[in-house]
N, C-alpha and C. Protein backbone atom coordinates (compact mmCIF):
# COMPACT_ATOMS: atom_id res chain seq x y z
N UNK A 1 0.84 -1.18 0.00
CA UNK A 1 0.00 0.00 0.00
C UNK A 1 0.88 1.24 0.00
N UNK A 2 0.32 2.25 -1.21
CA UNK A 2 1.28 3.85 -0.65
C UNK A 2 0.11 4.17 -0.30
N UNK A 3 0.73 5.22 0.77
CA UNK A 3 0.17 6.56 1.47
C UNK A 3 0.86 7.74 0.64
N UNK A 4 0.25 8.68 0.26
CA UNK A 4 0.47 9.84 -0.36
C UNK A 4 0.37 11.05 0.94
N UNK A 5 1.38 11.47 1.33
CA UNK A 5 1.68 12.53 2.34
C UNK A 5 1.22 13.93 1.74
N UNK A 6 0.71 14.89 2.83
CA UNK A 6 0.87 15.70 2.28
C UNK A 6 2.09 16.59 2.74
N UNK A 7 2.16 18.05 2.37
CA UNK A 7 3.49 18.71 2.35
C UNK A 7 4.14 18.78 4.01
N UNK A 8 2.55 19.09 4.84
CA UNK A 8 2.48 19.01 6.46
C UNK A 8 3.19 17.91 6.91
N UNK A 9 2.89 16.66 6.60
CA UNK A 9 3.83 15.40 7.30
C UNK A 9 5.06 15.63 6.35
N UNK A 10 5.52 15.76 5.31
CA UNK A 10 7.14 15.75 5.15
C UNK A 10 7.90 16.87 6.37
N UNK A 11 7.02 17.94 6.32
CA UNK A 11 7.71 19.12 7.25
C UNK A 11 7.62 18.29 8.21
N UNK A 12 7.09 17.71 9.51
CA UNK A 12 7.05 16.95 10.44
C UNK A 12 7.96 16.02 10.57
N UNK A 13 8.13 15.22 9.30
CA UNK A 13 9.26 13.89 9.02
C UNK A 13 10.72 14.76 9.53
N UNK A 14 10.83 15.67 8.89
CA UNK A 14 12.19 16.60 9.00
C UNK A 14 12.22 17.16 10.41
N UNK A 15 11.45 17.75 11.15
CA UNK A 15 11.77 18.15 11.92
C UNK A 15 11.51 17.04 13.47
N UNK A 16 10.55 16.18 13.43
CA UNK A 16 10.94 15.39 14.48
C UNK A 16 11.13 13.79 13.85
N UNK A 17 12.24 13.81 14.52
CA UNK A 17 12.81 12.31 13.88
C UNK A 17 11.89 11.44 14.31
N UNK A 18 10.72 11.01 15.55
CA UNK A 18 10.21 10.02 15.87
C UNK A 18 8.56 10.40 15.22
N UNK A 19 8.69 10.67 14.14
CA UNK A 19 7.56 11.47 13.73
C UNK A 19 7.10 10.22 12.81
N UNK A 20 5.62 9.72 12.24
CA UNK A 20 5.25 8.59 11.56
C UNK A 20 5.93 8.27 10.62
N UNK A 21 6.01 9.76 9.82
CA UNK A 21 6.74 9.26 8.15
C UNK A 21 8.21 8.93 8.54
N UNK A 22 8.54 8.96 9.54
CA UNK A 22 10.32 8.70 9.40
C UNK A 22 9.98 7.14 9.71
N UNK A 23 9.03 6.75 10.87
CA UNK A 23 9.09 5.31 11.17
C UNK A 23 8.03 4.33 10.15
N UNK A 24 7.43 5.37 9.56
CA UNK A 24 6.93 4.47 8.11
C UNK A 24 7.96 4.32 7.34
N UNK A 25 8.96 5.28 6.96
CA UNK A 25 9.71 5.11 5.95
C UNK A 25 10.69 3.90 6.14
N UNK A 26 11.10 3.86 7.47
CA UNK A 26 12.16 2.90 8.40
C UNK A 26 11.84 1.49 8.13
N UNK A 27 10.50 1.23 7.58
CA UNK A 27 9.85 -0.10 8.10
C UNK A 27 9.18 -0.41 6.02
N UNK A 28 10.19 1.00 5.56
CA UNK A 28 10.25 -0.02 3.87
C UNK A 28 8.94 0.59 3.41
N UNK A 29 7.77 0.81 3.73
CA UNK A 29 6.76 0.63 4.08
C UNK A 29 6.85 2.38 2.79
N UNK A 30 5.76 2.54 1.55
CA UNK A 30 5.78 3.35 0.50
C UNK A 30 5.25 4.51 0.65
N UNK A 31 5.81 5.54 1.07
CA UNK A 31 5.20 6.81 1.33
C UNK A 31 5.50 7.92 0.09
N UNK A 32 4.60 8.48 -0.98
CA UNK A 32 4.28 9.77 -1.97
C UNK A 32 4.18 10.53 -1.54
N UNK A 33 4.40 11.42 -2.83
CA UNK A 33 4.43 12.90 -2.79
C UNK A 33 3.90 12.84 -3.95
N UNK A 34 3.86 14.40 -4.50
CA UNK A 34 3.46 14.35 -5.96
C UNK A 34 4.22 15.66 -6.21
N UNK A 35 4.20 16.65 -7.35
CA UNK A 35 5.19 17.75 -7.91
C UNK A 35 4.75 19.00 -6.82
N UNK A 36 3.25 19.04 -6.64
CA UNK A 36 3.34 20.79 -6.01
C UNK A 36 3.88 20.14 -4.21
N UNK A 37 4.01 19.00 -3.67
CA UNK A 37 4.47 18.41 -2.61
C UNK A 37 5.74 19.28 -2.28
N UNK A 38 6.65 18.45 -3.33
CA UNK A 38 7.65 18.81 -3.85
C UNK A 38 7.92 20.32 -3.92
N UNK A 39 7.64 20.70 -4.71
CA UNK A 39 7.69 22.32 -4.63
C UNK A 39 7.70 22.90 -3.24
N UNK A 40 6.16 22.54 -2.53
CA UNK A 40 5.74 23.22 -1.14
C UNK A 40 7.25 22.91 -0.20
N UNK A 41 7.70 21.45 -0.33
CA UNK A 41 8.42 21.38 0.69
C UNK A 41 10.18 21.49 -0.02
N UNK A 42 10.31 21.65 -0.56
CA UNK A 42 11.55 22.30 -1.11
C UNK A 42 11.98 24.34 -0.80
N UNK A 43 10.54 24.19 -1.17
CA UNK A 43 10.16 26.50 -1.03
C UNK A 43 10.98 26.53 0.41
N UNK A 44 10.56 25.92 1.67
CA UNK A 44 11.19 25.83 2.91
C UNK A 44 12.70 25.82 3.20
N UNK A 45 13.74 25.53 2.29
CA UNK A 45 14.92 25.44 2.34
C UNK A 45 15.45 27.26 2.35
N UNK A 46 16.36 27.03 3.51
CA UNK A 46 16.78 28.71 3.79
C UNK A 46 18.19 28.58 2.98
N UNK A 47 18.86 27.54 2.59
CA UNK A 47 20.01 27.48 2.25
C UNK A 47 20.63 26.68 0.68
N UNK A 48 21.43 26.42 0.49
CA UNK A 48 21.29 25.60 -0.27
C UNK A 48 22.23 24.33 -0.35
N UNK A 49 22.92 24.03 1.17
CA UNK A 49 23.06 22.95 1.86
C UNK A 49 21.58 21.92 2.53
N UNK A 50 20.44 23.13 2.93
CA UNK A 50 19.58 22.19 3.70
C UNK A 50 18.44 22.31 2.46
N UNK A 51 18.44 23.04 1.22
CA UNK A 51 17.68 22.44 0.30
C UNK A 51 18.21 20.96 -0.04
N UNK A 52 19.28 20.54 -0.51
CA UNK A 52 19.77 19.17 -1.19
C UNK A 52 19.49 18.35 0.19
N UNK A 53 19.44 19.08 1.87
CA UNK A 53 19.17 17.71 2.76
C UNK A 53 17.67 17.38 2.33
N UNK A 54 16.63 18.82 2.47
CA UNK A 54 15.46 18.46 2.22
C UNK A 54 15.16 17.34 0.72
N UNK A 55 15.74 17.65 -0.17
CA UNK A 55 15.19 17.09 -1.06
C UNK A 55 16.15 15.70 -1.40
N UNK A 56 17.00 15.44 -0.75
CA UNK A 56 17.71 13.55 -0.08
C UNK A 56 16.81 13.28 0.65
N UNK A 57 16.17 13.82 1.71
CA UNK A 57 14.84 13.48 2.67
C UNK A 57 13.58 13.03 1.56
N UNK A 58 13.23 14.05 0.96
CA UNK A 58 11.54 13.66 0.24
C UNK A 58 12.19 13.05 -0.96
N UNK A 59 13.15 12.68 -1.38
CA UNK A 59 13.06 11.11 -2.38
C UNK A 59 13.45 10.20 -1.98
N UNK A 60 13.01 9.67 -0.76
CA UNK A 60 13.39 8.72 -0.07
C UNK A 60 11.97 8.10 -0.02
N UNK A 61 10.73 8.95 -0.55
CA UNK A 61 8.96 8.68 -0.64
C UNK A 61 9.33 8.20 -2.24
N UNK A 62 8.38 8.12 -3.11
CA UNK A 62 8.15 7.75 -4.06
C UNK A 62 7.10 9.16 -4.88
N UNK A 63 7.74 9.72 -6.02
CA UNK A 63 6.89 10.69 -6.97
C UNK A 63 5.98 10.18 -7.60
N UNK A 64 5.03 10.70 -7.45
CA UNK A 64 3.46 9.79 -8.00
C UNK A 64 3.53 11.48 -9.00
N UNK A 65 3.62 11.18 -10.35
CA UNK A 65 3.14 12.07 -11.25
C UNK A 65 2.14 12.71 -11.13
N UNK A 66 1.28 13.64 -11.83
CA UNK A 66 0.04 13.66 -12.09
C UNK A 66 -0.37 14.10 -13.59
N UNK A 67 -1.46 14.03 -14.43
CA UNK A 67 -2.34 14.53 -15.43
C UNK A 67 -2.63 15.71 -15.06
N UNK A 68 -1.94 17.35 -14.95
CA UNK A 68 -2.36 18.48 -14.10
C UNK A 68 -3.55 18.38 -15.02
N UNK A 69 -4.30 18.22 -16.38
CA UNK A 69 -5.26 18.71 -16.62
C UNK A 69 -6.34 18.03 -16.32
N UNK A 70 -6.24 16.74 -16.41
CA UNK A 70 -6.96 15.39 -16.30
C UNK A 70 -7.50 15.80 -14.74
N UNK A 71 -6.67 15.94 -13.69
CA UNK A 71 -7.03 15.84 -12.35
C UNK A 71 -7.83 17.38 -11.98
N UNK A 72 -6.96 18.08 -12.77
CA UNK A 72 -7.71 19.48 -12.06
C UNK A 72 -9.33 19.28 -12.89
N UNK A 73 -9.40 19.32 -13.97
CA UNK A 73 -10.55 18.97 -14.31
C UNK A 73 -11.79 17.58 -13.65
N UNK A 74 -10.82 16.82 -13.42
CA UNK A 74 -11.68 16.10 -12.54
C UNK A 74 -11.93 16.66 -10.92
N UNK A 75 -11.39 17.27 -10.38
CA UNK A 75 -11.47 17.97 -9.54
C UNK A 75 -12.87 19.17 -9.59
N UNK A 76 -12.90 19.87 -10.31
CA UNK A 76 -13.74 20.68 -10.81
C UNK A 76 -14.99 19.96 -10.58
N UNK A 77 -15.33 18.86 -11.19
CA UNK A 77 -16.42 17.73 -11.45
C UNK A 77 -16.75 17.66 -10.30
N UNK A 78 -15.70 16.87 -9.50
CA UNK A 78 -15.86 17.31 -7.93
C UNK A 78 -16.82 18.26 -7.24
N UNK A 79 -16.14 18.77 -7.16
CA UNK A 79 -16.79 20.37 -6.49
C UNK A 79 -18.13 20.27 -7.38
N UNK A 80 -18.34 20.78 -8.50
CA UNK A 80 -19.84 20.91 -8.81
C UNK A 80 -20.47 20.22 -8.55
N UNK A 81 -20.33 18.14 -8.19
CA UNK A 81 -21.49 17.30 -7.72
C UNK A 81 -21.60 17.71 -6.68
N UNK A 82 -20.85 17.89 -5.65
CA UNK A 82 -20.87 18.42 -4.53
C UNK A 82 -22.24 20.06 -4.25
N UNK A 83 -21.34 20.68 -5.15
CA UNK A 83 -22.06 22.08 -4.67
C UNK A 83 -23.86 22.32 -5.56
N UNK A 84 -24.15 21.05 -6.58
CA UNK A 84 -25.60 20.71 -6.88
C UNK A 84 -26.19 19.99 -5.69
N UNK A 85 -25.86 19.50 -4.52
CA UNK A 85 -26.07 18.77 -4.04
C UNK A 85 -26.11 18.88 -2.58
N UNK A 86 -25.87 20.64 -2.29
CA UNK A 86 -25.71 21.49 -1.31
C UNK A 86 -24.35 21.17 -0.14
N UNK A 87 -23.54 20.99 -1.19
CA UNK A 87 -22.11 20.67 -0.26
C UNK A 87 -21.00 21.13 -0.44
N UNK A 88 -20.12 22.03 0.27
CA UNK A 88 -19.02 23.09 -0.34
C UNK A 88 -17.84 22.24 0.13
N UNK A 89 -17.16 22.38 -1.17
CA UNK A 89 -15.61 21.63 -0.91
C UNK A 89 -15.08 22.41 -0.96
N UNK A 90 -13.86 22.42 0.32
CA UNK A 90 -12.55 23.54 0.50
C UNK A 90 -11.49 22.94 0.12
């Protein structure tokens, strides 16, 4: 099974070592990201020693691509069954 992280648990992985994604990662066990992941948690690097740690850290998960048009458009679909149906997605 992967778990797809979002940008919040990589920041967490990094800053406390006994944090899930470090002892998911420890145990083999398939943790994702995807590109704006990536981005979000790369933007965080003050340097450009602890950018290359951050980003040795988050490819140690697995990059799950995406279809940006395919998904955002399905996304969209989303939201409108939702909001015919009196339900607001944030």
């Amino acid at each position: 099974m992967t778990t797809l992280a979002d940008t919040s648990v990589w920041i967490d992985g990094v800053r406390s070592k006994d944090s899930w994604l470090v002892s998911t990662l420890r145990t083999a066990q398939t943790v994702a990201y995807t590109e704006p992941i990536l981005m979000e948690f790369l933007m965080g690097a003050r340097s450009d020693s602890e950018w290359t740690s951050l980003r040795r850290f988050i490819t140690g998960g697995e990059l799950i691509p995406f279809d940006s048009a395919c998904d955002f458009e399905a996304a969209a679909a989303i939201s409108g069954y939702g909001r015919h149906r009196g339900l607001t997605v944030t």
